[in-house]
PDB file of N, CA and C in Angstrom:
ATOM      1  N   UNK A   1     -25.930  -5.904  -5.006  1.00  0.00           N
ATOM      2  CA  UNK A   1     -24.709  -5.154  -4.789  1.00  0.00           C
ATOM      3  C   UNK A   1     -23.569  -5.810  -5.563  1.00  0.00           C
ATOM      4  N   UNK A   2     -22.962  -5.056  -6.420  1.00  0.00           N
ATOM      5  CA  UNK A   2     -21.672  -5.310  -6.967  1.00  0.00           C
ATOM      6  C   UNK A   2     -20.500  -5.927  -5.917  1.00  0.00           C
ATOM      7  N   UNK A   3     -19.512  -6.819  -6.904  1.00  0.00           N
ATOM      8  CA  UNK A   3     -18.312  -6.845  -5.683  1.00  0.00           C
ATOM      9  C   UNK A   3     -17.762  -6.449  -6.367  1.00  0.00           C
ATOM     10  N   UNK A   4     -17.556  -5.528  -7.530  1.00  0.00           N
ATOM     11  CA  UNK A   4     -15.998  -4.665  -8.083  1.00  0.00           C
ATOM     12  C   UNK A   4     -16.374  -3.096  -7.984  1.00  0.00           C
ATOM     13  N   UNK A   5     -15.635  -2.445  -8.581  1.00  0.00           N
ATOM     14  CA  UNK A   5     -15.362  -0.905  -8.789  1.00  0.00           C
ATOM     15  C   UNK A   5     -16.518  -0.454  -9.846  1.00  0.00           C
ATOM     16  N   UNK A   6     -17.349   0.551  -9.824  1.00  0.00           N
ATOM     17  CA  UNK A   6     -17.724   1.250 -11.091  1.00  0.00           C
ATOM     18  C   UNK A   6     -16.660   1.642 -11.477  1.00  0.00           C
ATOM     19  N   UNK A   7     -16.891   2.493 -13.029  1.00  0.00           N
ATOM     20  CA  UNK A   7     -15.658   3.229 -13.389  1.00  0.00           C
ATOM     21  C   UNK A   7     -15.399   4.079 -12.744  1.00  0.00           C
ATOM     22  N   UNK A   8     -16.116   5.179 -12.552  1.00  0.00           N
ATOM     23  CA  UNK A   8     -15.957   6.350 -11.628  1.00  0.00           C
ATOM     24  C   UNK A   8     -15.149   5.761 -10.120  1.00  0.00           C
ATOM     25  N   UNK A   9     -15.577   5.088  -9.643  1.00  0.00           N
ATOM     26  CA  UNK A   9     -15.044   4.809  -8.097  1.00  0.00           C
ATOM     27  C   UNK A   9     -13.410   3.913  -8.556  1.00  0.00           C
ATOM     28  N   UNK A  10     -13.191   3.119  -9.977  1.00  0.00           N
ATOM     29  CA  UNK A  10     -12.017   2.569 -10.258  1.00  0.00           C
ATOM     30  C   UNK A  10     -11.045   4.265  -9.889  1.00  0.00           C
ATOM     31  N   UNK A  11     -10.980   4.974 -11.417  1.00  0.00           N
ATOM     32  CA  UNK A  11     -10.416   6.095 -11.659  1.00  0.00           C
ATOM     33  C   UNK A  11      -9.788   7.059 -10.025  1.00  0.00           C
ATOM     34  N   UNK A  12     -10.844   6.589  -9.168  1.00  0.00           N
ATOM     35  CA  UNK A  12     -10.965   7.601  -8.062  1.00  0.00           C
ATOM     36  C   UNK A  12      -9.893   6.812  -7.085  1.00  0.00           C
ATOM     37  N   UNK A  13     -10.051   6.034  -7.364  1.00  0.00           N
ATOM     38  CA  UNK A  13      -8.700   5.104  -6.415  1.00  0.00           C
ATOM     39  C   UNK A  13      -7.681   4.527  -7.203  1.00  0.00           C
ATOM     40  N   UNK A  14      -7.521   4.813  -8.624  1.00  0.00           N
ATOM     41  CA  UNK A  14      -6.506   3.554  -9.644  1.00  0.00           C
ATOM     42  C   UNK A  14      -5.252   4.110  -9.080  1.00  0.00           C
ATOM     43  N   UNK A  15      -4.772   5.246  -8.640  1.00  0.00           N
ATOM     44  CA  UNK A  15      -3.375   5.624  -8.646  1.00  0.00           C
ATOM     45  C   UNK A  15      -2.840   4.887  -7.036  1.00  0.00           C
ATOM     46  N   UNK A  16      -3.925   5.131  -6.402  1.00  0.00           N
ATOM     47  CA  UNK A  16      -3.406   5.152  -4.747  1.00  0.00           C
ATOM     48  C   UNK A  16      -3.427   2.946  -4.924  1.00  0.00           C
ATOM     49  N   UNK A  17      -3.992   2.980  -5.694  1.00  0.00           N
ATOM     50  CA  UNK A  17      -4.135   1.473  -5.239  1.00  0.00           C
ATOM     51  C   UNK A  17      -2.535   0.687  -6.096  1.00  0.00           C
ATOM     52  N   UNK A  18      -2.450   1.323  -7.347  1.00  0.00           N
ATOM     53  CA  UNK A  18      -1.582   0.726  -8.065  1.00  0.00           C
ATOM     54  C   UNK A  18      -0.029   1.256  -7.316  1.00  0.00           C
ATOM     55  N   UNK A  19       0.092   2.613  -6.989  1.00  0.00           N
ATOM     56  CA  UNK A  19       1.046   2.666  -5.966  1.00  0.00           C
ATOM     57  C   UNK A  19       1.244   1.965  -4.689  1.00  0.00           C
ATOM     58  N   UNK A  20       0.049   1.325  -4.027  1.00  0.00           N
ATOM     59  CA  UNK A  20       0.638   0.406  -2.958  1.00  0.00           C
ATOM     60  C   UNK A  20       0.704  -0.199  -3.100  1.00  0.00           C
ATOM     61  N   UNK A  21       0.617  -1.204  -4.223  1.00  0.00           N
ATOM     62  CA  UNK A  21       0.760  -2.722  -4.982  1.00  0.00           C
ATOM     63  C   UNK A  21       2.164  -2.105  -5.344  1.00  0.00           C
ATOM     64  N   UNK A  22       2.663  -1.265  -6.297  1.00  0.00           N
ATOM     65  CA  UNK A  22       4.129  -1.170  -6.292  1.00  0.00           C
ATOM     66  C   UNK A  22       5.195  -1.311  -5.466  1.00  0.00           C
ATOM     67  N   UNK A  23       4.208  -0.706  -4.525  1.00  0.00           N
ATOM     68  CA  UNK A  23       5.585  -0.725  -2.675  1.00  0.00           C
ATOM     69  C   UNK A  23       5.609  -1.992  -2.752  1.00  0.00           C
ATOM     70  N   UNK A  24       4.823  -2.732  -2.608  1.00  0.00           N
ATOM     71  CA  UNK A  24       4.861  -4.266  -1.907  1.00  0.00           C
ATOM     72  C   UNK A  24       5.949  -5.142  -3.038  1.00  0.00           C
ATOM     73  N   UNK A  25       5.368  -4.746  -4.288  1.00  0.00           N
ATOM     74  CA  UNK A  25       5.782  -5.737  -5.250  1.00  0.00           C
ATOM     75  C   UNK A  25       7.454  -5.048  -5.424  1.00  0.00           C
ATOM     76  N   UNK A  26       8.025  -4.204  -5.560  1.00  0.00           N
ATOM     77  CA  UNK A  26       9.622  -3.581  -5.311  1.00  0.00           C
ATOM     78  C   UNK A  26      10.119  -3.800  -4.179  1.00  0.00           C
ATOM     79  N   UNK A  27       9.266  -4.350  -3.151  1.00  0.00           N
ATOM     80  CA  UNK A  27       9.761  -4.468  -1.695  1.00  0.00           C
ATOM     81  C   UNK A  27      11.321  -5.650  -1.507  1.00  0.00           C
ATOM     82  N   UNK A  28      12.034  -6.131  -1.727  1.00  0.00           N
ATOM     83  CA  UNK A  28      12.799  -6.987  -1.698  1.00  0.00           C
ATOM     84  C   UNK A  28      12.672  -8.027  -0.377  1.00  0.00           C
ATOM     85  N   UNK A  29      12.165  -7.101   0.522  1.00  0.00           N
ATOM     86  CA  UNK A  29      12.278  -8.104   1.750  1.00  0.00           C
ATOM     87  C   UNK A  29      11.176  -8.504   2.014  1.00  0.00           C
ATOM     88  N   UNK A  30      10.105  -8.714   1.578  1.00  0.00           N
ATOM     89  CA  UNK A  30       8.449  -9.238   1.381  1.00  0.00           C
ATOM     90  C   UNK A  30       8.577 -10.500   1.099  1.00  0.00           C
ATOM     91  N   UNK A  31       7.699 -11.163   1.174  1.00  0.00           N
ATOM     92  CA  UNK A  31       7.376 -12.563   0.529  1.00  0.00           C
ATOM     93  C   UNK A  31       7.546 -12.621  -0.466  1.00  0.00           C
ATOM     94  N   UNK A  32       8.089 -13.467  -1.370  1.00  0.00           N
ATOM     95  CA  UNK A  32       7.542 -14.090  -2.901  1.00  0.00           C
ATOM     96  C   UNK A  32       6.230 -13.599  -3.522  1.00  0.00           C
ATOM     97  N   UNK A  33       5.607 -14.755  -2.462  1.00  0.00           N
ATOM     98  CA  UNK A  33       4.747 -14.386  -2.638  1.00  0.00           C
ATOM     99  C   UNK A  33       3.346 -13.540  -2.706  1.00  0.00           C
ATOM    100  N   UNK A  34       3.770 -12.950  -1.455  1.00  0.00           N
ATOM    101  CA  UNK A  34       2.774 -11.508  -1.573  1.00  0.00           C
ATOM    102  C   UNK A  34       3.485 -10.807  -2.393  1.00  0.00           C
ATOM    103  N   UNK A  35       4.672 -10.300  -2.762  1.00  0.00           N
ATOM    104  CA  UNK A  35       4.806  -9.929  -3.778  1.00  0.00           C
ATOM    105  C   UNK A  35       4.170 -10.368  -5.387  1.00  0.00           C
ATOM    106  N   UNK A  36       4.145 -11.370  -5.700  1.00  0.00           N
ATOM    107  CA  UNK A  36       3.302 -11.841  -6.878  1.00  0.00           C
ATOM    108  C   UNK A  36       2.142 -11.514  -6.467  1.00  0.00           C
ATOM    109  N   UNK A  37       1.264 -11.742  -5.427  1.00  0.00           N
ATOM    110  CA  UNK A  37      -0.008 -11.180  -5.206  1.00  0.00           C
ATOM    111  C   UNK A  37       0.049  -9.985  -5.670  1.00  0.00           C
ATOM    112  N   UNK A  38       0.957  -8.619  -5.001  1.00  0.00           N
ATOM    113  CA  UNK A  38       1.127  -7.334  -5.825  1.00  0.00           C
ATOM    114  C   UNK A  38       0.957  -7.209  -7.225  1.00  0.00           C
ATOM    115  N   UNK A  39       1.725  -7.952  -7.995  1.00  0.00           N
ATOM    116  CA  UNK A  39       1.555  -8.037  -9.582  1.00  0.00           C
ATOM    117  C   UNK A  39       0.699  -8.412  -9.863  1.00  0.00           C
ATOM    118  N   UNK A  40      -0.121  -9.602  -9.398  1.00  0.00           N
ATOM    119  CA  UNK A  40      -1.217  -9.858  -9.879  1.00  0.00           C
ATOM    120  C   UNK A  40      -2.695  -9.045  -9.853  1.00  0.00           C
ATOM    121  N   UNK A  41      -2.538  -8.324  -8.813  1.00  0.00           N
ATOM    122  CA  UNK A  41      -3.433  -6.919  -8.520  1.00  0.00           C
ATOM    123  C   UNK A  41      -3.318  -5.463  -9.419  1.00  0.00           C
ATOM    124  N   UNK A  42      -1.781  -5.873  -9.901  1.00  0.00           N
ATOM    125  CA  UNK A  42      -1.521  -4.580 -10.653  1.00  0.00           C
ATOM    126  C   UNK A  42      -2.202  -5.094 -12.497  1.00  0.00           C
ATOM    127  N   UNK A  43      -2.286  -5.884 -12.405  1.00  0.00           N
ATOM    128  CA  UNK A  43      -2.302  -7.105 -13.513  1.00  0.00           C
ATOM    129  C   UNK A  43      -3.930  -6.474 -14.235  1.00  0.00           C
ATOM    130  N   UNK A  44      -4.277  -7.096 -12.683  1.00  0.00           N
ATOM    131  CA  UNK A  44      -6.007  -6.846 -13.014  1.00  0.00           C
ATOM    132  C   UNK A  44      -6.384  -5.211 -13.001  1.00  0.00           C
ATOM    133  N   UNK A  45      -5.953  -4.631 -12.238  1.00  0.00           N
ATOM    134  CA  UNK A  45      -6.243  -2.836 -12.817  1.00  0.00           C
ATOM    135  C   UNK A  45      -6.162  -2.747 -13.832  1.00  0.00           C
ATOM    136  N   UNK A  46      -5.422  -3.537 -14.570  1.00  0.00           N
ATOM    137  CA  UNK A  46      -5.556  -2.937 -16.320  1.00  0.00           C
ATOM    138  C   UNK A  46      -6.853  -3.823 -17.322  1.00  0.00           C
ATOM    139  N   UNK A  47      -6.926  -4.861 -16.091  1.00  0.00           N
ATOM    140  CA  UNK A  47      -7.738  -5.466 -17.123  1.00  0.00           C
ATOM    141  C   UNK A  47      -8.998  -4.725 -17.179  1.00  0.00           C
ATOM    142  N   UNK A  48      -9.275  -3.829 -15.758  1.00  0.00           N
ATOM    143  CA  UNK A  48     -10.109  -2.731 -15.735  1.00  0.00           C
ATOM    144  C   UNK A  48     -10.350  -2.232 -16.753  1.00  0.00           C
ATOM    145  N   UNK A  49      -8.974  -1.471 -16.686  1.00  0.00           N
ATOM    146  CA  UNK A  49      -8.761  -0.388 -17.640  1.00  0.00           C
ATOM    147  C   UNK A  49      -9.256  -0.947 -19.188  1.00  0.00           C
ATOM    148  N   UNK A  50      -8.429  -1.700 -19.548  1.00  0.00           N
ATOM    149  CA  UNK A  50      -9.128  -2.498 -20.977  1.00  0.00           C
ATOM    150  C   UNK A  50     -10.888  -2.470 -21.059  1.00  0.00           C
ATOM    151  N   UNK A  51     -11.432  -2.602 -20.147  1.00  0.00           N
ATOM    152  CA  UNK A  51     -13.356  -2.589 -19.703  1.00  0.00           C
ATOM    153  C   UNK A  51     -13.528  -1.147 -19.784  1.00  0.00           C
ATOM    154  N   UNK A  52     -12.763  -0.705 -19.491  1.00  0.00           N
ATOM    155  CA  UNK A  52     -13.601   1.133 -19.859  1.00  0.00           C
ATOM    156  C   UNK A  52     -12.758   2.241 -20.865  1.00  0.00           C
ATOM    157  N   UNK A  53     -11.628   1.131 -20.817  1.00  0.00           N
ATOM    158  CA  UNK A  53     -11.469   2.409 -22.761  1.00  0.00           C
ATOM    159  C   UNK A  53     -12.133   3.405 -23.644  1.00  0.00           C
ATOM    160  N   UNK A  54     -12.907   2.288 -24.473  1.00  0.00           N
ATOM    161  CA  UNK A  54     -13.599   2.767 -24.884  1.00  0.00           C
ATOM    162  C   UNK A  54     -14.983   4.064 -24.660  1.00  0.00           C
ATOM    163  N   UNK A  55     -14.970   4.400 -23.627  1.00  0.00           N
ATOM    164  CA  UNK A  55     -15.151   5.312 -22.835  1.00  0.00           C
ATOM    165  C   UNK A  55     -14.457   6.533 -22.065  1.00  0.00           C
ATOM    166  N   UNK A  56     -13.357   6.117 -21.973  1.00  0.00           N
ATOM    167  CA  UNK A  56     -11.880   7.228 -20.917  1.00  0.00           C
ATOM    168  C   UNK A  56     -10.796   6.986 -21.986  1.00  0.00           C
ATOM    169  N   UNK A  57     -11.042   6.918 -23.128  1.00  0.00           N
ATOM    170  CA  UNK A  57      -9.660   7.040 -23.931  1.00  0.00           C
ATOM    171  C   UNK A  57      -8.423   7.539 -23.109  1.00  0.00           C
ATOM    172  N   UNK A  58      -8.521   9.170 -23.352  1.00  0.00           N
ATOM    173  CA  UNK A  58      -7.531  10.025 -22.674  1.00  0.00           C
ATOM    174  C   UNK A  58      -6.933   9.501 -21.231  1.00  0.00           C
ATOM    175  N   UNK A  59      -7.921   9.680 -20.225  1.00  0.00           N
ATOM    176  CA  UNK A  59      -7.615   8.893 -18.731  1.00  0.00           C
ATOM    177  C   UNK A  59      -7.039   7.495 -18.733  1.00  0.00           C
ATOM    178  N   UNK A  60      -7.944   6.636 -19.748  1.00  0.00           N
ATOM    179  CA  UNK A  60      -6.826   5.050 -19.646  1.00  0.00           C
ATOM    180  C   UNK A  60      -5.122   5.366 -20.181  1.00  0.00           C
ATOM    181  N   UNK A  61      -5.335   6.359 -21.191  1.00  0.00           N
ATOM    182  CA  UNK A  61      -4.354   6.394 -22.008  1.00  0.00           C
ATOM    183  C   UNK A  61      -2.561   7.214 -20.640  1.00  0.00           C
ATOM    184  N   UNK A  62      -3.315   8.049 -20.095  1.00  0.00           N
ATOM    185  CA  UNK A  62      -2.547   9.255 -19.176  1.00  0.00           C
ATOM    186  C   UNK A  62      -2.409   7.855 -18.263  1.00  0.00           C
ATOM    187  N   UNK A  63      -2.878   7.158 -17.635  1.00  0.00           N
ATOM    188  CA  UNK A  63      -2.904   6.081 -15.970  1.00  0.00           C
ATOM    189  C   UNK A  63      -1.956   5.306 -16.885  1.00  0.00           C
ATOM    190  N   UNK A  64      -1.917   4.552 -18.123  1.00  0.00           N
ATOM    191  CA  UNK A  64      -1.078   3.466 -18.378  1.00  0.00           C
ATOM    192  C   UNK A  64      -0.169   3.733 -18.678  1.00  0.00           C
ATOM    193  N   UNK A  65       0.206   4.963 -19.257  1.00  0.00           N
ATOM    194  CA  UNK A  65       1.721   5.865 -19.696  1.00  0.00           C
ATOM    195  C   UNK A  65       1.978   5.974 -18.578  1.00  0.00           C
ATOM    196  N   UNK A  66       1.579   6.641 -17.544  1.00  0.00           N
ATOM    197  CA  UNK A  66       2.454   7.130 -15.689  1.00  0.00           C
ATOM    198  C   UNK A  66       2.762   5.648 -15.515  1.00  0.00           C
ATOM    199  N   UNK A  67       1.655   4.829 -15.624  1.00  0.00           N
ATOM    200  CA  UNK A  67       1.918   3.544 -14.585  1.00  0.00           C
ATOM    201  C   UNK A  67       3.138   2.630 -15.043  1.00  0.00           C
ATOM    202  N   UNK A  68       3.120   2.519 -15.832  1.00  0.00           N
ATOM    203  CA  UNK A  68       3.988   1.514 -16.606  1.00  0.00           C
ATOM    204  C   UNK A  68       5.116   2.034 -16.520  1.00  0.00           C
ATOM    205  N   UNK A  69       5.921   3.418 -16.558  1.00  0.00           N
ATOM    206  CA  UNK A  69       7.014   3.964 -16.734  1.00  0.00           C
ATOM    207  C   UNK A  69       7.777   3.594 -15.125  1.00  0.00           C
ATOM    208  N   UNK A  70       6.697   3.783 -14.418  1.00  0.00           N
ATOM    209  CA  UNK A  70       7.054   3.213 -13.135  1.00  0.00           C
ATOM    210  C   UNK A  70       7.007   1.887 -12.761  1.00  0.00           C
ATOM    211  N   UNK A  71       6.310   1.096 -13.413  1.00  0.00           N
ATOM    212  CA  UNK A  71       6.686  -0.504 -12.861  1.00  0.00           C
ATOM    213  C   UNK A  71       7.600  -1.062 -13.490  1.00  0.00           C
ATOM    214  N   UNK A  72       7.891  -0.623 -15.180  1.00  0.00           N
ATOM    215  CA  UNK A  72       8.634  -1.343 -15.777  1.00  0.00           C
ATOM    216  C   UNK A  72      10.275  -1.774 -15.090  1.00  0.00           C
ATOM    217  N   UNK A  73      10.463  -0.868 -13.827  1.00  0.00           N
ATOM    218  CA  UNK A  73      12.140  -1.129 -13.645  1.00  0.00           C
ATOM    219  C   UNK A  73      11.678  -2.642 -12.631  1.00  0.00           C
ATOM    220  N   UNK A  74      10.567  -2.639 -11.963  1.00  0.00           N
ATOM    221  CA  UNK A  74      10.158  -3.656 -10.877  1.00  0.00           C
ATOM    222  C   UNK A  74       9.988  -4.850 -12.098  1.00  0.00           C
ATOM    223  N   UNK A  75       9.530  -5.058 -12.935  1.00  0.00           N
ATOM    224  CA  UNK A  75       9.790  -5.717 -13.635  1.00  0.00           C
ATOM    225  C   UNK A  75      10.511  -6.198 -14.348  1.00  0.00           C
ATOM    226  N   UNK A  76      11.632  -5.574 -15.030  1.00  0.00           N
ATOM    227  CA  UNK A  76      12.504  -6.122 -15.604  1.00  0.00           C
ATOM    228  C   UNK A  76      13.425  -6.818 -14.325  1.00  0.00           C
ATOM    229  N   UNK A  77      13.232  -6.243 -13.441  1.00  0.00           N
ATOM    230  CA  UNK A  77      14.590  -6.442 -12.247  1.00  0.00           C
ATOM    231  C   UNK A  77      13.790  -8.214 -12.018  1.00  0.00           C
ATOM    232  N   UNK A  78      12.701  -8.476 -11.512  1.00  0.00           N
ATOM    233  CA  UNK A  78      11.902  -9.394 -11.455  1.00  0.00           C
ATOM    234  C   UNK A  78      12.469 -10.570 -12.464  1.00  0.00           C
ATOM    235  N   UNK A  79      12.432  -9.993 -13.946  1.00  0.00           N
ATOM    236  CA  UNK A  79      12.780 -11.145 -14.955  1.00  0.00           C
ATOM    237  C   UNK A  79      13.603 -11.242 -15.237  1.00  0.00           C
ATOM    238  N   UNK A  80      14.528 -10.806 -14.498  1.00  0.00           N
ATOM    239  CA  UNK A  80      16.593 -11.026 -14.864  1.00  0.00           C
ATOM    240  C   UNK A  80      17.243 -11.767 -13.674  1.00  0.00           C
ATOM    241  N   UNK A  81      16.222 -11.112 -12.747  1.00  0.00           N
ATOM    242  CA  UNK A  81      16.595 -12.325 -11.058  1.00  0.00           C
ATOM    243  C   UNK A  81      16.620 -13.605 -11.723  1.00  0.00           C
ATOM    244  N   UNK A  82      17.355 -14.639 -11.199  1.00  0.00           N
ATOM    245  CA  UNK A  82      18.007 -15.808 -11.633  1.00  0.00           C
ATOM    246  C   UNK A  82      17.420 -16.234 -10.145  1.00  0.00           C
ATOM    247  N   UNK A  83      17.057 -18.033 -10.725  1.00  0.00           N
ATOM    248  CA  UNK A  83      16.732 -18.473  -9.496  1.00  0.00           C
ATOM    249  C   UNK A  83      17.776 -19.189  -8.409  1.00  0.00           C
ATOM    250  N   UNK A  84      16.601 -19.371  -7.467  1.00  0.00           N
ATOM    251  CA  UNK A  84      17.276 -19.465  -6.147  1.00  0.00           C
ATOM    252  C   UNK A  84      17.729 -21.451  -6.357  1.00  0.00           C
ATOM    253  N   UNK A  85      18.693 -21.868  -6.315  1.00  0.00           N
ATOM    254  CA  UNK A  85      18.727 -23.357  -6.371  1.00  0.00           C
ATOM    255  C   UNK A  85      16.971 -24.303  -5.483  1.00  0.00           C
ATOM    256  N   UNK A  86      16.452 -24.848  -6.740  1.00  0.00           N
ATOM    257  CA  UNK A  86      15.472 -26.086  -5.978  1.00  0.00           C
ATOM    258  C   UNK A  86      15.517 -26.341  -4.893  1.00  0.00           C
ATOM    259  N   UNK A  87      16.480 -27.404  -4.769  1.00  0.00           N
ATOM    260  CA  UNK A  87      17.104 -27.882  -3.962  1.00  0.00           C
ATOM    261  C   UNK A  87      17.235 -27.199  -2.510  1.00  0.00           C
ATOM    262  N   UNK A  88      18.071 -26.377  -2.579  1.00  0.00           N
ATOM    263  CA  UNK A  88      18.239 -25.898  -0.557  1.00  0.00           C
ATOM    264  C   UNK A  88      16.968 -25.039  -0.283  1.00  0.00           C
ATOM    265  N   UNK A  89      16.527 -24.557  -1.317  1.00  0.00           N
ATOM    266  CA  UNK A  89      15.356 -23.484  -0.844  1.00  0.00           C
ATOM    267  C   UNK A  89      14.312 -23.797  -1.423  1.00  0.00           C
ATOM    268  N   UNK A  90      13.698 -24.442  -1.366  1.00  0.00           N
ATOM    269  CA  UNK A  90      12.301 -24.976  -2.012  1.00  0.00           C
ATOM    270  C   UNK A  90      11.288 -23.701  -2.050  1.00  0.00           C
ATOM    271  N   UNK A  91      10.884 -23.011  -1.002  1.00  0.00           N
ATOM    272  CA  UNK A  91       9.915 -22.309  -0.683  1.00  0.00           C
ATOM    273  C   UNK A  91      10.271 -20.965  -1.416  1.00  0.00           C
ATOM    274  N   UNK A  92      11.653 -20.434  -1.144  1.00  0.00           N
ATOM    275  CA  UNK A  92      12.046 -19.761  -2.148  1.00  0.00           C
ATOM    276  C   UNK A  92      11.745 -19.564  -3.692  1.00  0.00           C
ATOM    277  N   UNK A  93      12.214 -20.883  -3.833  1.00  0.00           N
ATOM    278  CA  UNK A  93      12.327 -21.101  -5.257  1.00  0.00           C
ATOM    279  C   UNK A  93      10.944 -20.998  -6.232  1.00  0.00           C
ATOM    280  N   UNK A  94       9.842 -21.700  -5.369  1.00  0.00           N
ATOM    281  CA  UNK A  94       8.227 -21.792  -5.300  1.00  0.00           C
ATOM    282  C   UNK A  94       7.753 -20.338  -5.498  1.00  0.00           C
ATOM    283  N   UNK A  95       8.109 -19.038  -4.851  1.00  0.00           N
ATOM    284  CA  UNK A  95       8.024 -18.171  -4.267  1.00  0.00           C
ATOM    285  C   UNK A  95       8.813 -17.377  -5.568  1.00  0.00           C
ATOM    286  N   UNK A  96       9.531 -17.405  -6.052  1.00  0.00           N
ATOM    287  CA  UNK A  96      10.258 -16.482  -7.275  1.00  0.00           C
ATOM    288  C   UNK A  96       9.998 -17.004  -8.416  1.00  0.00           C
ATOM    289  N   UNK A  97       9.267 -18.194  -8.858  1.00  0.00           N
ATOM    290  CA  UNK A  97       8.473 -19.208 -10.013  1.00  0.00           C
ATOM    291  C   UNK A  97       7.306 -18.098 -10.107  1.00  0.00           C
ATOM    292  N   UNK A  98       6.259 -17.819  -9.041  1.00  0.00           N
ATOM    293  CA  UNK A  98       5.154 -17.072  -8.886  1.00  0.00           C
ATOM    294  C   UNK A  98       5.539 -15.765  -9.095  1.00  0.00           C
ATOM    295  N   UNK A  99       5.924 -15.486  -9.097  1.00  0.00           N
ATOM    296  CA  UNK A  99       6.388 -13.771  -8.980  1.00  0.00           C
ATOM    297  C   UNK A  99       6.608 -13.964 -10.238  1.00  0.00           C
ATOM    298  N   UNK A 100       7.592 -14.532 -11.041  1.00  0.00           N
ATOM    299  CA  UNK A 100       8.024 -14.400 -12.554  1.00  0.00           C
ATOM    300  C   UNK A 100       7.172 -14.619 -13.430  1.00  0.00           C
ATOM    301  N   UNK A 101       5.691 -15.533 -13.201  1.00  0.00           N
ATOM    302  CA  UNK A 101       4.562 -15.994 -13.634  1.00  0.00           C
ATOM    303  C   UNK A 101       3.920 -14.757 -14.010  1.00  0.00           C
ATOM    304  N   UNK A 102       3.702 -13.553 -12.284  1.00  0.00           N
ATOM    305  CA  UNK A 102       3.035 -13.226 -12.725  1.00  0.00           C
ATOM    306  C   UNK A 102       2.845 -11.813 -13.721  1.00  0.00           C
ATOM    307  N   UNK A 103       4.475 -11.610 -13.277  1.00  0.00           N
ATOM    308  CA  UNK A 103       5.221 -10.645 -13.947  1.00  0.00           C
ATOM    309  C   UNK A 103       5.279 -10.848 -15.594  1.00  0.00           C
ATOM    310  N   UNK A 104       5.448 -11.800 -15.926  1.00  0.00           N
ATOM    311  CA  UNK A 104       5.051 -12.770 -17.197  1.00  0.00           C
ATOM    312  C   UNK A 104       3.954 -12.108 -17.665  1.00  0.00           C
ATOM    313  N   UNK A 105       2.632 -12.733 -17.069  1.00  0.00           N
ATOM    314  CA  UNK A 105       1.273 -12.342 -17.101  1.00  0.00           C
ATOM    315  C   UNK A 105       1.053 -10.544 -17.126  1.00  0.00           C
ATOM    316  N   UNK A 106       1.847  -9.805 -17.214  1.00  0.00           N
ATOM    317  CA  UNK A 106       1.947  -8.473 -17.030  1.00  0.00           C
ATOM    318  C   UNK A 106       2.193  -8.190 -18.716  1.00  0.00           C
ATOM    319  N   UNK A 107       3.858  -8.592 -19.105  1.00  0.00           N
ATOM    320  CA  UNK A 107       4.097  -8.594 -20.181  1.00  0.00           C
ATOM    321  C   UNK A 107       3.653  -8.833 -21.290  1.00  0.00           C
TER     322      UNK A 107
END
């Protein structure tokens, strides 16, 4: 038994999954870090997507045009946030390092 998605079963869930990784990751009042978990989930759907291209041209091509038009504002907002001082907020600060990493890792 597999532990990932066929293509068929990816495609059949890519929208509903990459939309609730968006809620979480735009959420402002979430964790840091489950928020970076969000990105990093949204991260790997594409790396999907990159694995079956060559196969779903059109479909990779239609999911990464919708998707992206919609994360890009969660992202830029992500990489213009300025950090939280070291110092008084450690966990914070730890916590918006990861998120920018993985938002990074997106770009």
């Amino acid at each position: 038994m597999e532990d990932g998605f066929s293509e068929d079963q990816f495609f059949s869930v890519a929208q509903d999954l990459v939309s609730t990784v968006h809620g979480v990751a735009q959420n402002v009042q979430a964790e840091l870090m489950l928020r970076a978990l969000a990105v990093s989930v949204f991260r790997s759907s594409f790396d999907t997507l990159e694995m079956v291209l060559e196969d779903h041209k059109s479909a990779v091509k239609q999911f990464a045009e919708q998707t992206i038009s919609v994360w890009m504002p969660v992202l830029t907002e992500v990489l213009s946030s300025k950090l939280p001082p070291r110092e008084s907020q450690p966990e914070v600060y730890k916590g918006m390092i990861a998120l920018k990493v993985q938002v990074v890792k997106v770009t």
